[in-house]
Protein backbone atom coordinates (compact mmCIF):
# COMPACT_ATOMS: atom_id res chain seq x y z
CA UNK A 1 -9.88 22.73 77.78
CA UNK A 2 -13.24 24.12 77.54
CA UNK A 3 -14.23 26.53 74.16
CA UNK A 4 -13.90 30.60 74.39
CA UNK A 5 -11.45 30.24 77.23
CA UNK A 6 -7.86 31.17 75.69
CA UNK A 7 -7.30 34.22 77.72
CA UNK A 8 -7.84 32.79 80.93
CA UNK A 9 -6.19 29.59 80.17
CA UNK A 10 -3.13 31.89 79.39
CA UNK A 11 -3.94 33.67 83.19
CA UNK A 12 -3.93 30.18 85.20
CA UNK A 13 -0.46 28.82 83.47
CA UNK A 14 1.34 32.08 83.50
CA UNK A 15 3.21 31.66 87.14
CA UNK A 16 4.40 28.59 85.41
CA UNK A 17 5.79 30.05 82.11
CA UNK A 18 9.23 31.27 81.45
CA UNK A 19 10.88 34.42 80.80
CA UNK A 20 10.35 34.15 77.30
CA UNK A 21 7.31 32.59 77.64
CA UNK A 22 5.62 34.94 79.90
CA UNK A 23 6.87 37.80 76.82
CA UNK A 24 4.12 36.01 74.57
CA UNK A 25 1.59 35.85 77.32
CA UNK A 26 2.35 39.26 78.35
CA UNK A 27 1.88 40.18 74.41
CA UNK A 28 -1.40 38.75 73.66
CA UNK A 29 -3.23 39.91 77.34
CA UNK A 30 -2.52 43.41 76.58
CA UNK A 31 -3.18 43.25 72.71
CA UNK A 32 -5.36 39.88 72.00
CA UNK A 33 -7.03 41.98 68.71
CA UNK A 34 -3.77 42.49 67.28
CA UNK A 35 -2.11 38.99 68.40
CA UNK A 36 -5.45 37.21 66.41
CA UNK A 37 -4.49 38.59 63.00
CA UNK A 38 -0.56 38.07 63.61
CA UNK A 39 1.26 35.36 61.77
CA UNK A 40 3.67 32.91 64.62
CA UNK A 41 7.03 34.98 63.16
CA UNK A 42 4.91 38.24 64.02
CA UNK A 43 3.46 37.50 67.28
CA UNK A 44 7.40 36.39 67.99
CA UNK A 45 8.87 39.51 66.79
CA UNK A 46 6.53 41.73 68.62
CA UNK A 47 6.92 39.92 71.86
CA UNK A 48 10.88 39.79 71.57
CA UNK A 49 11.49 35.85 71.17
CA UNK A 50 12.11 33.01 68.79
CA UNK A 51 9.35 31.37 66.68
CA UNK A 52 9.83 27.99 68.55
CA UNK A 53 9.29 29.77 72.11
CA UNK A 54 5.85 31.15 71.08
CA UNK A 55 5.35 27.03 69.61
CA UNK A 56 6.25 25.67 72.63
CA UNK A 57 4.10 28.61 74.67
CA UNK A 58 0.97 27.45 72.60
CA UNK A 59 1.56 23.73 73.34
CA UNK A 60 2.61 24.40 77.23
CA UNK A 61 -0.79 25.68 77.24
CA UNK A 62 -2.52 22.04 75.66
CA UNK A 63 -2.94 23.50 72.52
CA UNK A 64 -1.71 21.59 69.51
CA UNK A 65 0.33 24.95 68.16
CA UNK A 66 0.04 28.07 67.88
CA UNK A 67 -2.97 28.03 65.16
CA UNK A 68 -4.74 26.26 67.96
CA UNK A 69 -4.22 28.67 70.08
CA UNK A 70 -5.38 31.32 67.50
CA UNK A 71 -8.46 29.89 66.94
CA UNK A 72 -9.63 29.58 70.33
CA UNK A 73 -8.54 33.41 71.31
CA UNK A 74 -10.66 34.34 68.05
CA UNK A 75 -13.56 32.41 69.69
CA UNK A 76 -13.49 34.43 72.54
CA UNK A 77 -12.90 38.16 71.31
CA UNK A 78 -14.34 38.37 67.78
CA UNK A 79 -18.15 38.53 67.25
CA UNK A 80 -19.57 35.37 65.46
CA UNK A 81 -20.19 37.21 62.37
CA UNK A 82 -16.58 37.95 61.89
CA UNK A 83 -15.40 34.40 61.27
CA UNK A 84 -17.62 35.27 57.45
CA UNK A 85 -16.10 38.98 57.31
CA UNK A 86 -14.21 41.19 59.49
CA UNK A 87 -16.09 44.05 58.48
CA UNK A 88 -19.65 43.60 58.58
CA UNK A 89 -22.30 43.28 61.50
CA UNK A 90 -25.74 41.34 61.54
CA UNK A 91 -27.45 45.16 61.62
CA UNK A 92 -25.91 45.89 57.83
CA UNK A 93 -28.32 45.79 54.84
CA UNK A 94 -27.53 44.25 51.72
CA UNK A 95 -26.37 47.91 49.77
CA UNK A 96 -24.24 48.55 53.38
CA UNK A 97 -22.71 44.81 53.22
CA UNK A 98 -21.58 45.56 49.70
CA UNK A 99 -20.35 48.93 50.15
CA UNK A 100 -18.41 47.33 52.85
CA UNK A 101 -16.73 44.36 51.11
CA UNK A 102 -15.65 46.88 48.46
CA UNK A 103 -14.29 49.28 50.87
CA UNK A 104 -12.19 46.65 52.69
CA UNK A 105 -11.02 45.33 48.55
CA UNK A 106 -10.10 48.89 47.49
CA UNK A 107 -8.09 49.50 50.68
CA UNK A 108 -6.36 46.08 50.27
CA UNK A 109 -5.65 47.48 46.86
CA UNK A 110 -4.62 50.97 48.21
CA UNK A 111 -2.37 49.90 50.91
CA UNK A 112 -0.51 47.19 48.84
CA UNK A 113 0.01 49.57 46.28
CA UNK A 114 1.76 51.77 48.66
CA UNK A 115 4.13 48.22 49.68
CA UNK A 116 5.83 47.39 46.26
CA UNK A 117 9.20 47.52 45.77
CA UNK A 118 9.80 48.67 42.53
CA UNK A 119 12.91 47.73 42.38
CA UNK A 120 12.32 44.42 43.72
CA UNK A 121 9.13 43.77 41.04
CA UNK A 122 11.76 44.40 38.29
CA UNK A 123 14.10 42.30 39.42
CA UNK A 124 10.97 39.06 40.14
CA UNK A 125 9.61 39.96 36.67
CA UNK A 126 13.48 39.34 35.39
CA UNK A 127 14.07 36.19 37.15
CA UNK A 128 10.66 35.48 35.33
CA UNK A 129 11.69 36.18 31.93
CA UNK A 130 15.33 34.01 32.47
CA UNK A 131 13.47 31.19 34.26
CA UNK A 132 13.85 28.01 32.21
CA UNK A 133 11.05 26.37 34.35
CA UNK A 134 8.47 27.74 36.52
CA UNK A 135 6.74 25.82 39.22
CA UNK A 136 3.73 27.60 41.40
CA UNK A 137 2.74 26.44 45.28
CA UNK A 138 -0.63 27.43 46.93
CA UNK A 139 -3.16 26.15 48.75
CA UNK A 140 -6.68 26.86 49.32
CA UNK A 141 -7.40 30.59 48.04
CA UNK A 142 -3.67 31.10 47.27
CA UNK A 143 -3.97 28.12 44.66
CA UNK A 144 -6.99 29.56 42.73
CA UNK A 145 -4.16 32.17 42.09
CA UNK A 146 -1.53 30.00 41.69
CA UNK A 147 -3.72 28.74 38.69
CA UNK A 148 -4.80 32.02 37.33
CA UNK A 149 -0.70 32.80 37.64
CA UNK A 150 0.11 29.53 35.43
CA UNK A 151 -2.22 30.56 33.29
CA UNK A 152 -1.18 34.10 32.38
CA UNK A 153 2.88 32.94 32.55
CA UNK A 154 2.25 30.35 30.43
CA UNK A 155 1.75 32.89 27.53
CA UNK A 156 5.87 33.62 27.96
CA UNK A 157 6.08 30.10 26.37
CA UNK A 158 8.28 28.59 29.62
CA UNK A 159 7.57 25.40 30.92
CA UNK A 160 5.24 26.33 33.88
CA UNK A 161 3.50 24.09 36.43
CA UNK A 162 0.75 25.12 39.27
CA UNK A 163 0.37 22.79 42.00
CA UNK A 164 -2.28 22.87 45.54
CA UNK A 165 -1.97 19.51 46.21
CA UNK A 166 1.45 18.90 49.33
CA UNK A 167 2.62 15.94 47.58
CA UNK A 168 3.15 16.80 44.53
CA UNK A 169 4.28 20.27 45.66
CA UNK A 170 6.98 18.26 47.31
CA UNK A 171 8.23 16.36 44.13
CA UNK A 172 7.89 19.00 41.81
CA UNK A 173 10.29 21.11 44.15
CA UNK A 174 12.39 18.10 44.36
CA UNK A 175 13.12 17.97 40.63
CA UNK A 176 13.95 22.12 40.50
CA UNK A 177 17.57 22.65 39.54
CA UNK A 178 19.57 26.34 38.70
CA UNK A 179 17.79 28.11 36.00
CA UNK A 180 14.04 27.35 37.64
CA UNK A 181 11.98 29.35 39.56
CA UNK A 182 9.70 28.35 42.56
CA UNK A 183 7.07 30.98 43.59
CA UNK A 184 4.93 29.82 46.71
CA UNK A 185 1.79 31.78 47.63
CA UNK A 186 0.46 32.03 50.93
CA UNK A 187 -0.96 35.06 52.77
CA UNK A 188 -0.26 33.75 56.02
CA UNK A 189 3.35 32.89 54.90
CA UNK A 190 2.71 30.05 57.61
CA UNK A 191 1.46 27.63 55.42
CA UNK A 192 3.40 24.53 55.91
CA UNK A 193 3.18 22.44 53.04
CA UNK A 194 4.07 25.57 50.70
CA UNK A 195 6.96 26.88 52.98
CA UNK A 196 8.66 23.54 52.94
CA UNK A 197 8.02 23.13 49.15
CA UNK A 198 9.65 26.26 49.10
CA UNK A 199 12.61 25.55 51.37
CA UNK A 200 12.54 22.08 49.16
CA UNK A 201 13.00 24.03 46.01
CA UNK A 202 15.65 26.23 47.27
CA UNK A 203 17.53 23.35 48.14
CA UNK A 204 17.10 22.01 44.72
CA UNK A 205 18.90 25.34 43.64
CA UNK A 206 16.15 26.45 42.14
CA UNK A 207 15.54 30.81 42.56
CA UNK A 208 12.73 31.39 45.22
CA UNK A 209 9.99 33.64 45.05
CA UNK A 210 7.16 34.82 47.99
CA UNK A 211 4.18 36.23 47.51
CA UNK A 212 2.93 37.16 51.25
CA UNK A 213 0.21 38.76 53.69
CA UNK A 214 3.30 38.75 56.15
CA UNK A 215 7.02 40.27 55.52
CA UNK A 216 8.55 38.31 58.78
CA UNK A 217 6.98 34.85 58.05
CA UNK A 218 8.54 31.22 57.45
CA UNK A 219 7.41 31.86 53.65
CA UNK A 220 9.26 34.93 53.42
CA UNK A 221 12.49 34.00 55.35
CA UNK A 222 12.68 30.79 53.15
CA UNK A 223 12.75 33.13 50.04
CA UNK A 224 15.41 34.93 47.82
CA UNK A 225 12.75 37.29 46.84
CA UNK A 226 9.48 38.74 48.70
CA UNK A 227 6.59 40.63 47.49
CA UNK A 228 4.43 41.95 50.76
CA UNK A 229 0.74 42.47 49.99
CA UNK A 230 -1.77 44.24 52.21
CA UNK A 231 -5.19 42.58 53.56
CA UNK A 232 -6.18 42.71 56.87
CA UNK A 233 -8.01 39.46 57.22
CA UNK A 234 -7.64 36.89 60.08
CA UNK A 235 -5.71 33.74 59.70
CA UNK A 236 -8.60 31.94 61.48
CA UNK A 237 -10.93 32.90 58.87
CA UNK A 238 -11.06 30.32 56.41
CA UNK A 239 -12.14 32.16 53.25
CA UNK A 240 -9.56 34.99 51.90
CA UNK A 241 -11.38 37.46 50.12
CA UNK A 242 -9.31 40.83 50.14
CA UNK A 243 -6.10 38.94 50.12
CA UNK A 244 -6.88 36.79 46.88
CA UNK A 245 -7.95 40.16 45.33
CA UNK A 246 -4.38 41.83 46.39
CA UNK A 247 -2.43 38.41 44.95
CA UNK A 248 -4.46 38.80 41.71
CA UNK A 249 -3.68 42.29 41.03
CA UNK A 250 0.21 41.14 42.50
CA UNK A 251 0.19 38.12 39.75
CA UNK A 252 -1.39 40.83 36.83
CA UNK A 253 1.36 43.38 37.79
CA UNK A 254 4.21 40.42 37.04
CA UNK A 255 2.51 39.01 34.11
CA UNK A 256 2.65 42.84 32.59
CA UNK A 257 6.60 43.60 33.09
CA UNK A 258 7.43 40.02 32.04
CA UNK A 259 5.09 40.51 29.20
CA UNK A 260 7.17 43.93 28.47
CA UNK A 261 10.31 42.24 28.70
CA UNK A 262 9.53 39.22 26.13
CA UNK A 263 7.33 41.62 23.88
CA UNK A 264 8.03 39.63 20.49
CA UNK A 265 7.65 36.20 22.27
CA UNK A 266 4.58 37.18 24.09
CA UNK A 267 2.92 38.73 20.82
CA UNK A 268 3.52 35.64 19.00
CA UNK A 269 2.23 33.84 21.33
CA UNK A 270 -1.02 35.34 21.96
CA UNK A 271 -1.36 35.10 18.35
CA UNK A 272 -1.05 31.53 18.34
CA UNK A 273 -3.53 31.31 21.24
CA UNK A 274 -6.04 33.28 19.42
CA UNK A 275 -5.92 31.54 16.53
CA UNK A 276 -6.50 27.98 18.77
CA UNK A 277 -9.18 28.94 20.70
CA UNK A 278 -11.24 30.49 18.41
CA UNK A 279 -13.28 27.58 17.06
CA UNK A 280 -14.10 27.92 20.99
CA UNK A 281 -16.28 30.22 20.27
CA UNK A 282 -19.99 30.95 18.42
């Protein structure tokens, strides 16, 4: 299959697709700059099929799945300069690239401000506070702020763990029982090694927790809890800027309510903290 060449690869196999098939094709010919940025569960939903037919779509066309297939559309419709940031062009100056990235961070902000659940927050920041043992999933971006998540929760003085790497996601989630809490972090909500550490920890009987880019993703359907952020980024860009700011903000938001809820604990033990780390310092 030669490079830039997804949309008429999709033309020359479609006589040979099925019904549900051709849906997909039909979906991404008409809209290929929204099907780049959609997660598989979204691309599924908006063409009116099942996750595995838009799989099996990708792979009918000789692409290894539907990331694959993602990557190669990107290559054809999205200007080179994209693949660093959505937003910019090779024309901008360096006070108009700025003004840019921090435009495209304070509407991330903005617009996942405007997707919180209240009442859902409350009840995550609960299941928080009650958790006898926290475990944290991410990879890539997401696992910087699985990190800077451990290390705010840890101030609630619950056993907490933070973990990027898939095996030891995996036994970590394995050893979850009733009474811990498993958050996984992905902005796709496609990642596979935190959505089956998820699914893992569920089965465990452990409470699940989502932290998301995508509200109809395998992340979020594996979950007993979802909080939707806002970034529009593409999937086949491999640094997430916007969306690592929104997940921040997300993990600051939690750490604040929890904080609220174990007031006396958490006072005591920033104290404690203060006290240790300050022959860090000149």
């Amino acid at each position: 299959m030669t490079a830039n060449a997804c949309l008429q690869t999709i033309r020359s196999y479609y006589s040979s697709l099925s019904d549900k098939e051709k849906k997909v094709a039909d979906y991404i010919l008409s809209a290929p700059d929204q099907a780049v940025y959609f997660s598989i569960s979204e691309l599924a939903e908006a063409s009116g099929v099942a996750d595995a037919t838009v799989s099996r779509f990708s792979k009918r066309l000789g692409y290894k799945g539907f990331q694959d297939l993602k990557i190669s559309l990107a290559r054809q419709i999205v200007k080179e300069e994209a693949n660093i940031h959505e937003s910019i062009s090779l024309q901008d100056d360096v006070g108009t690239l700025a003004s840019k990235i921090f435009t495209e961070h304070k509407r991330a902000m903005d617009d996942t401000l405007a997707l919180l659940n209240e009442e859902t927050l409350q009840q995550v920041a609960e299941v928080i506070t009650k958790s006898e043992r926290i475990d944290l999933y991410g990879s890539g971006g997401s696992g910087v702020v699985a990190e800077d998540a451990y290390h705010k929760f840890m101030r609630f003085g619950i056993p907490i763990q933070a973990f990027s790497d898939s095996h030891q996601q995996m036994m970590s989630a394995s050893l979850l029982s009733k009474g811990s809490t498993a958050i996984g972090i992905s902005n796709s909500g496609s990642n596979r090694d935190v959505v089956d550490a998820l699914k893992t920890a569920k089965t465990a009987g452990a409470t699940t927790i989502a932290i998301s880019g995508h509200t109809s993703s395998p992340l979020t359907k594996t979950a007993d809890y979802t909080l939707t952020t806002s970034a529009r980024e593409s999937l086949f860009r491999s640094e997430a800027m916007a969306s690592r700011m929104v997940q921040l903000a997300l993990i600051d938001v939690l750490y604040v309510l929890a904080a609220l809820q174990l007031k006396d604990t958490t006072l005591k033990n920033l104290d404690k903290i203060r006290e240790s780390i300050a022959t860090k310092r000149y």
